[in-house]
Protein backbone atom coordinates (compact mmCIF):
# COMPACT_ATOMS: atom_id res chain seq x y z
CA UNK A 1 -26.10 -67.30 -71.62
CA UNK A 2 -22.70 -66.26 -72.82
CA UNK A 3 -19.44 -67.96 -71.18
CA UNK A 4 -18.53 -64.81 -70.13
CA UNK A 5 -21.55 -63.54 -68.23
CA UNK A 6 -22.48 -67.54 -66.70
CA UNK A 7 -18.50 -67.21 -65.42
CA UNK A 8 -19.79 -63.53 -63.94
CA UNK A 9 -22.44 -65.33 -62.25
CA UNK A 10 -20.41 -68.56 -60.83
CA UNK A 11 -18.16 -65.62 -59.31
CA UNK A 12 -20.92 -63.74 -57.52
CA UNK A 13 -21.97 -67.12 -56.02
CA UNK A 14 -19.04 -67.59 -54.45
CA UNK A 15 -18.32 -64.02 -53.18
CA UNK A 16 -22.18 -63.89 -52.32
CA UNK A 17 -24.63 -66.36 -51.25
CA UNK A 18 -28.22 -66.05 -50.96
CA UNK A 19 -31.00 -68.58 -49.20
CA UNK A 20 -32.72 -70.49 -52.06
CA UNK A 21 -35.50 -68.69 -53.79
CA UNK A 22 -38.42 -70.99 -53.41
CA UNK A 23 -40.56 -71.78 -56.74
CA UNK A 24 -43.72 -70.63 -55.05
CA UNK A 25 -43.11 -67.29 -53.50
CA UNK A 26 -46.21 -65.20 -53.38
CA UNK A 27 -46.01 -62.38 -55.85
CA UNK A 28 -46.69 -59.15 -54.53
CA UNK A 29 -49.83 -56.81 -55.75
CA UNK A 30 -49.94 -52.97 -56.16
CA UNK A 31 -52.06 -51.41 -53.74
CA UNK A 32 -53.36 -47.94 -53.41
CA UNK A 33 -53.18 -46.11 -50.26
CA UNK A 34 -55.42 -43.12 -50.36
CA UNK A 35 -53.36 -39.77 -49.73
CA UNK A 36 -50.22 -41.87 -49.86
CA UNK A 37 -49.46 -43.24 -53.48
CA UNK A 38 -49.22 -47.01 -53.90
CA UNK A 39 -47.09 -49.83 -52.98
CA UNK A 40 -46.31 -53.42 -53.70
CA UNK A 41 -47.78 -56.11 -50.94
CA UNK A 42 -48.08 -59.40 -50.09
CA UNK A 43 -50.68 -60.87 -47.80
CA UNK A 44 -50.99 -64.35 -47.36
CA UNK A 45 -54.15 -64.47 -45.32
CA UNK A 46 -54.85 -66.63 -41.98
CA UNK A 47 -52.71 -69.48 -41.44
CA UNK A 48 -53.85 -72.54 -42.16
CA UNK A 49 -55.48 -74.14 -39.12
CA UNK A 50 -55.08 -71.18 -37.31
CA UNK A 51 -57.01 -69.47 -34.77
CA UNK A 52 -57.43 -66.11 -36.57
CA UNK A 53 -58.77 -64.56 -32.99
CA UNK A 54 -55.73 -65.51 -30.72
CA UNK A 55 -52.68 -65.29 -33.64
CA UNK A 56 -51.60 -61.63 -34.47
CA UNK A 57 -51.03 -60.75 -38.22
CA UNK A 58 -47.23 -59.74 -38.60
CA UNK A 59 -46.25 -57.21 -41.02
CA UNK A 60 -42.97 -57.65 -41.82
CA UNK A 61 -40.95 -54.68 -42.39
CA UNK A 62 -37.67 -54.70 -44.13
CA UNK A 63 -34.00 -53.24 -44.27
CA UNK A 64 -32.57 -50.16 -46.07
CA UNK A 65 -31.71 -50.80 -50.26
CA UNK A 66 -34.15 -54.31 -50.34
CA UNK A 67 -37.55 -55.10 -50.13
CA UNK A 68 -40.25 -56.60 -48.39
CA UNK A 69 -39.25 -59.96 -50.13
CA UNK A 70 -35.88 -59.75 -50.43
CA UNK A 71 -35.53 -59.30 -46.64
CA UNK A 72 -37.95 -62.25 -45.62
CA UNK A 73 -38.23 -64.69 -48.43
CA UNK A 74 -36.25 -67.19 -46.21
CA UNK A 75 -38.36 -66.81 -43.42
CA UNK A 76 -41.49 -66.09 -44.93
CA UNK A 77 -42.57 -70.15 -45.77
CA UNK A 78 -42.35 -70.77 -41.82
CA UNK A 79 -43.87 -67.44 -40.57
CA UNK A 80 -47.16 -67.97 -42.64
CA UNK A 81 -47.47 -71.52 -41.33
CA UNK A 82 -48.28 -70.09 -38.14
CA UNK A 83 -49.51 -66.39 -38.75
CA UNK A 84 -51.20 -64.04 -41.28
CA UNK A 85 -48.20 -62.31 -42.64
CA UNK A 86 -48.17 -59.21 -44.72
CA UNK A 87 -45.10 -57.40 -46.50
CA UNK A 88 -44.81 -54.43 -48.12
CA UNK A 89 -41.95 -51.73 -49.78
CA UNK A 90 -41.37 -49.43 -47.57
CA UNK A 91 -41.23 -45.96 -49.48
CA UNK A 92 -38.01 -44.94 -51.51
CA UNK A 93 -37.82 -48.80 -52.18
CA UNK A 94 -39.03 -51.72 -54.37
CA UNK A 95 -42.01 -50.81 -55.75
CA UNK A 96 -42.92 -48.37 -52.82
CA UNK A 97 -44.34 -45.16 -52.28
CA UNK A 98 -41.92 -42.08 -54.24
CA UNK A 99 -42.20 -38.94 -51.94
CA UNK A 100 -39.70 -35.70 -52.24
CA UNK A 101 -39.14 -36.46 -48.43
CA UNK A 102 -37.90 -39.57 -47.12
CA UNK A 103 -39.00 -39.45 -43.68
CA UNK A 104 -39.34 -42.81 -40.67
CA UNK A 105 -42.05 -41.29 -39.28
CA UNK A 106 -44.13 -41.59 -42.76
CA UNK A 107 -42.74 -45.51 -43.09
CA UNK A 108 -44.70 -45.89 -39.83
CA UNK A 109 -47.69 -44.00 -41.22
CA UNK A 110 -47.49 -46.12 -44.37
CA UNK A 111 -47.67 -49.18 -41.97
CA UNK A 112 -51.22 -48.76 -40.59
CA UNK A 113 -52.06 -47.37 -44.02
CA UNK A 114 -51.61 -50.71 -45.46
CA UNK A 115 -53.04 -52.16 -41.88
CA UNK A 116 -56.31 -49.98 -43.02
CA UNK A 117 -56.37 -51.05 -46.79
CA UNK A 118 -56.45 -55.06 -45.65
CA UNK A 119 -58.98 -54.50 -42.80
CA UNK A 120 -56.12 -55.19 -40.39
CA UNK A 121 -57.20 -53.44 -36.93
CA UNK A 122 -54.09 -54.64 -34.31
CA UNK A 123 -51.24 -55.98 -36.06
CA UNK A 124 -47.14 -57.19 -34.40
CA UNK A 125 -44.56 -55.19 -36.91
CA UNK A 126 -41.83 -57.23 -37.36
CA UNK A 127 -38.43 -55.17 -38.53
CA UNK A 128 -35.09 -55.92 -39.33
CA UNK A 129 -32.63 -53.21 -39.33
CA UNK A 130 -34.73 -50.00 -41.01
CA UNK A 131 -37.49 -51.70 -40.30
CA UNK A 132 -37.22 -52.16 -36.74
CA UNK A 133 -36.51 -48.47 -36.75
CA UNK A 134 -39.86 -48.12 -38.46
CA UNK A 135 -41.78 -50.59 -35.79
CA UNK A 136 -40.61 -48.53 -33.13
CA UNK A 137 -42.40 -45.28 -34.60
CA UNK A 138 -45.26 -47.57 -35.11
CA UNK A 139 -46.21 -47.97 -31.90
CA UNK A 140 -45.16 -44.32 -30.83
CA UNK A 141 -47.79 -42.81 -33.15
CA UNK A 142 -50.54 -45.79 -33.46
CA UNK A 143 -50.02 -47.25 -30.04
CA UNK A 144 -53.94 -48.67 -30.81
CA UNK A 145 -52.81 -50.54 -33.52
CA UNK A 146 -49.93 -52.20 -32.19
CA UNK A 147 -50.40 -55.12 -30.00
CA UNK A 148 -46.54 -56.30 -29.78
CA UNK A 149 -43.32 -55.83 -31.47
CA UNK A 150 -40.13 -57.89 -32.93
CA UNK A 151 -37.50 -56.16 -33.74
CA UNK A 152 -34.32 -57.98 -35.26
CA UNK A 153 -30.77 -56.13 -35.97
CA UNK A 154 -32.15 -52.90 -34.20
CA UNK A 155 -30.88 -49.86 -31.85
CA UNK A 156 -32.05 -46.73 -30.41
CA UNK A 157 -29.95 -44.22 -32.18
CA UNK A 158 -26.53 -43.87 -33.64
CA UNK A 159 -23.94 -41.38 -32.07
CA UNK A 160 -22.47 -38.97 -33.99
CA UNK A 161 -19.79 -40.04 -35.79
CA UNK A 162 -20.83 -43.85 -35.50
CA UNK A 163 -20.32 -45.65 -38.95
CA UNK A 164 -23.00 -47.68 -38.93
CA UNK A 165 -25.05 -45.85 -41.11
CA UNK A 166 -21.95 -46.15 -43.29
CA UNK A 167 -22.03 -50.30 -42.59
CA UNK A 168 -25.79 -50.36 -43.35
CA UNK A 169 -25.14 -48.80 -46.49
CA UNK A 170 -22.04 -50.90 -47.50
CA UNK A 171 -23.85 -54.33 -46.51
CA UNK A 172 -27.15 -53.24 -48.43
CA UNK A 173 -25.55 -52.67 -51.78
CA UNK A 174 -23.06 -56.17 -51.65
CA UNK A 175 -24.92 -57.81 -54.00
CA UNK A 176 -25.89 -54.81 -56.00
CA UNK A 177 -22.18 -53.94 -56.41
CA UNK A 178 -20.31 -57.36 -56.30
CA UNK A 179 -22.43 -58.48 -59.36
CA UNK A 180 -22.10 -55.37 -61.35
CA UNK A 181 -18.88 -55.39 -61.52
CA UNK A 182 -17.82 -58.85 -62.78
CA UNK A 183 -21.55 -58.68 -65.19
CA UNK A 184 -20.87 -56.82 -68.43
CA UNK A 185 -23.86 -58.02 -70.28
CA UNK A 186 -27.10 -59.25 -69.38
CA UNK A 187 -27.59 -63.00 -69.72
CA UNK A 188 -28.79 -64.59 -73.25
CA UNK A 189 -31.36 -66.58 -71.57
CA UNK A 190 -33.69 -66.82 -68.27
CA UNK A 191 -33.40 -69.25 -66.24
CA UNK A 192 -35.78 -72.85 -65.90
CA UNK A 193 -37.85 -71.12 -64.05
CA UNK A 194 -38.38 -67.54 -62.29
CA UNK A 195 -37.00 -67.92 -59.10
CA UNK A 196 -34.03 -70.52 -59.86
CA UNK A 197 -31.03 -68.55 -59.51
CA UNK A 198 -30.99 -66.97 -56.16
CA UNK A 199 -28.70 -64.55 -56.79
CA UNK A 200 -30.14 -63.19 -59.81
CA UNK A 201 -33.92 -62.71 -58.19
CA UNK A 202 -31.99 -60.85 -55.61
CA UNK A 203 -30.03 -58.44 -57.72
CA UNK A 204 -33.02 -57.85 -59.50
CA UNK A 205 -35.18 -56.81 -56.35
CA UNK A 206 -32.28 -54.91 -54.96
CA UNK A 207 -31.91 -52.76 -58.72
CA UNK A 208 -35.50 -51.39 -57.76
CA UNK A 209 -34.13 -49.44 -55.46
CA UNK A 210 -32.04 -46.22 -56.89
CA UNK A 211 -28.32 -45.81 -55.40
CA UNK A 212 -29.38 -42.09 -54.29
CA UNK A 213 -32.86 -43.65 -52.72
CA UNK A 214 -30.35 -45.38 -50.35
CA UNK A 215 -28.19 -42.64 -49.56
CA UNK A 216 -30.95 -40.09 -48.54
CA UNK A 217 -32.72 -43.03 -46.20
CA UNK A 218 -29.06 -43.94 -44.75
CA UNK A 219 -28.99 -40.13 -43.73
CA UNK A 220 -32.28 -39.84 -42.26
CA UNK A 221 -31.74 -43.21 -40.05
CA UNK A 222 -28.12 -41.74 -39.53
CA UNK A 223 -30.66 -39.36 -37.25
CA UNK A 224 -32.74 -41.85 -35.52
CA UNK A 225 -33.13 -41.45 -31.48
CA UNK A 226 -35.60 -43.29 -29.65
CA UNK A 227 -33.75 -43.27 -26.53
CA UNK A 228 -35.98 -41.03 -24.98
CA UNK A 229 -39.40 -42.68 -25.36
CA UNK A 230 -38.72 -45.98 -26.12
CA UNK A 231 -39.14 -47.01 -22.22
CA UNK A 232 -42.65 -46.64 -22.97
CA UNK A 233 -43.05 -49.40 -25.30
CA UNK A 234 -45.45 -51.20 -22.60
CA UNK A 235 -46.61 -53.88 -25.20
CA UNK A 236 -44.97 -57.51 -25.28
CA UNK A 237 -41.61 -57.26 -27.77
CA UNK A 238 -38.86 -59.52 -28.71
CA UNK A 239 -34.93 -57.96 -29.54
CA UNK A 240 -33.37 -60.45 -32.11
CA UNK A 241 -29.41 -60.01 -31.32
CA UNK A 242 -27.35 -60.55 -33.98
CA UNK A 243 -24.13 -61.29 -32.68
CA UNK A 244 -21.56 -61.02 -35.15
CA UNK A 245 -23.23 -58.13 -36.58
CA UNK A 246 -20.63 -55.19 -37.78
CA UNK A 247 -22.67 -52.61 -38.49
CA UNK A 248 -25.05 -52.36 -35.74
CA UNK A 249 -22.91 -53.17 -32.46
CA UNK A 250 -24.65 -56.17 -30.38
CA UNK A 251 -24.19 -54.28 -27.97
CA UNK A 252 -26.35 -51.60 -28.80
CA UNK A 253 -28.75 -54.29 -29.42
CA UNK A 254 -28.87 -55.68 -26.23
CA UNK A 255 -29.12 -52.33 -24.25
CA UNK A 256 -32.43 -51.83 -26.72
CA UNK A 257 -33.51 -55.05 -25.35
CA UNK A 258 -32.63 -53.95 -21.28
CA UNK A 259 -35.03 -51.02 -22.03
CA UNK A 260 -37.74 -51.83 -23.14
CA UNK A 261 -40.24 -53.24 -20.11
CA UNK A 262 -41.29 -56.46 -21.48
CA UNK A 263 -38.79 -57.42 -23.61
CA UNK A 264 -37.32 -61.23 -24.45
CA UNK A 265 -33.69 -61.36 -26.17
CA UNK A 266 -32.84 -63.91 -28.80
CA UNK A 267 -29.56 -63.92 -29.74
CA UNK A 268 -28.38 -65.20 -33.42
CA UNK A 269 -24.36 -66.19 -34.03
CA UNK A 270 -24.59 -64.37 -37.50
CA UNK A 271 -24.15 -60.72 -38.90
CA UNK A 272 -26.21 -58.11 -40.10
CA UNK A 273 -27.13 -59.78 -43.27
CA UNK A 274 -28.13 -62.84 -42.26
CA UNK A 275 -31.77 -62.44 -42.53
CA UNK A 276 -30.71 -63.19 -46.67
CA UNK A 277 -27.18 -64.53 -46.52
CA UNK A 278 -27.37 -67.30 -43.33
CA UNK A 279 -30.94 -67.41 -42.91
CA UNK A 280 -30.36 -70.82 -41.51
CA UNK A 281 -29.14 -69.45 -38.12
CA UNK A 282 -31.48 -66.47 -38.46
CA UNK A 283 -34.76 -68.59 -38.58
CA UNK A 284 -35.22 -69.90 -35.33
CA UNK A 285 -34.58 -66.90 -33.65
CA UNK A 286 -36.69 -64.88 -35.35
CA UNK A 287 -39.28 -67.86 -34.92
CA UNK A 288 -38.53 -67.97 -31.61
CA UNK A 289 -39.08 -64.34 -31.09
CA UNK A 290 -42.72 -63.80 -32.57
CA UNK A 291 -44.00 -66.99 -30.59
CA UNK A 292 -42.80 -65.23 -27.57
CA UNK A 293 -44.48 -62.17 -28.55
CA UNK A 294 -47.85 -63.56 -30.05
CA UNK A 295 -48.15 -65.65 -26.77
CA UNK A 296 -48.22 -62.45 -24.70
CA UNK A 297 -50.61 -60.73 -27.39
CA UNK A 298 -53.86 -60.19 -25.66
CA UNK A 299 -56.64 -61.33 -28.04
């Protein structure tokens, strides 16, 4: 690696900091979805020790401009200690599904498709930020399927004129943008091994997704509103606050949590990308959060 671009790198590190990329992160497999297209997923199968009857599978669904990795690599090691997890890019992202639309309502869609394709029946969607957007649809249009909810850095809908789109957008591209501009070259050499340099995996995952991908879903969630049906979410959920969060207000997060019926609220002191960037406060919430939920999961 040239002085130049290692320099480049020791930069980003300090501007942006990632959780440690673990050596044996599942890699994700390409998956056909008939009538859909094809996506990249990761499935880790029962838990070990587990009591496949009485745990719920998560599928973990993840934020605008990453993927399913790049949002829960941090938690993902703890999370399939205890459940059968599954990820997957969403469309428009990763490795996901390329549509001319980008629409929420075919993200939820997409999520019992890939339910179907593992021989998933009931399943506990799990989203941060977009992806708690797209957990909310999920049990709007496959109430059957869904047996609980978490939802992590979530709302019902942003006002007109509300910049959090804006934020999302901003926060999703930080270490897209921060690297590419101090990186002139790539670097001579890889690294000791795949996953070593934090950083680097993540700019990587976050390059699969195309600048303009991430403008036209930032639009469309611009346009979300579940405020008028998501009273109706009867099934157990958890609403993981993120407190210092600047792009969705906490605020808005907790009234989320007030409305739906049988909610629990775990509140994180950390912003809206902690789920990557201070994944040590995020954890136990989030851990906390889908014990509540797969407690109240009927069998």
């Amino acid at each position: 690696m040239s002085r130049v671009s290692e320099a480049g790198w020791q930069l980003t590190r300090r501007l942006v900091s990632v959780a440690p990329v673990p050596a044996d992160l599942p890699e994700p497999r390409l998956i056909h979805l008939p009538g859909r297209g094809r996506t990249a997923v990761v499935d880790t199968g029962s838990a070990p020790g587990s009591d496949a009857v009485r745990q719920p599978t998560l599928i973990l669904l993840h934020a605008l401009a990453c993927t399913g990795l790049l949002t829960w690599y941090p938690c993902f090691e703890a999370l399939r200690q205890r459940y059968r997890v599954i990820t997957f890019d969403q469309r428009w992202h990763g490795q996901g599904i390329r549509s001319s639309h980008f629409r929420l309502e075919d993200c939820a869609d997409d999520v019992a498709a890939v339910a179907d394709s593992l021989g998933v029946d009931r399943f506990v969607p799990v989203g941060y930020s977009m992806g708690a957007l797209v957990a909310q649809l999920a049990w709007r249009q496959h109430p059957d399927r869904v047996a609980g909810a978490v939802l992590a850095a979530s709302a019902t809908h942003f006002r007109r004129g509300d910049s959090e789109p804006k934020a999302l957008h901003v926060i999703a591209n930080r270490i897209t943008m921060a690297a590419e501009r101090r990186l002139h070259a790539p670097p001579a050499g890889n690294p000791p091994t795949e996953h070593a340099d934090g950083n680097r995996w993540a700019l990587a995952q976050a390059r699969t997704t195309s600048t303009s991908e991430i403008t036209g879903a930032g639009a469309v969630i611009s346009r979300f509103d579940s405020s008028g049906w998501i009273n109706g979410m009867d099934v157990p959920t958890s609403v993981v606050v993120t407190s210092r969060d600047k792009a969705i207000p906490p605020a808005h997060q907790r009234q989320l949590a007030k409305t739906l019926p049988r909610s629990t609220i775990y509140e994180v002191d950390a912003g809206h990308a902690s789920c990557v960037m201070n994944a040590a406060a995020f954890r136990p919430g989030l851990l906390a959060a889908c014990a509540s939920v797969s407690s109240r999961v009927s069998p």
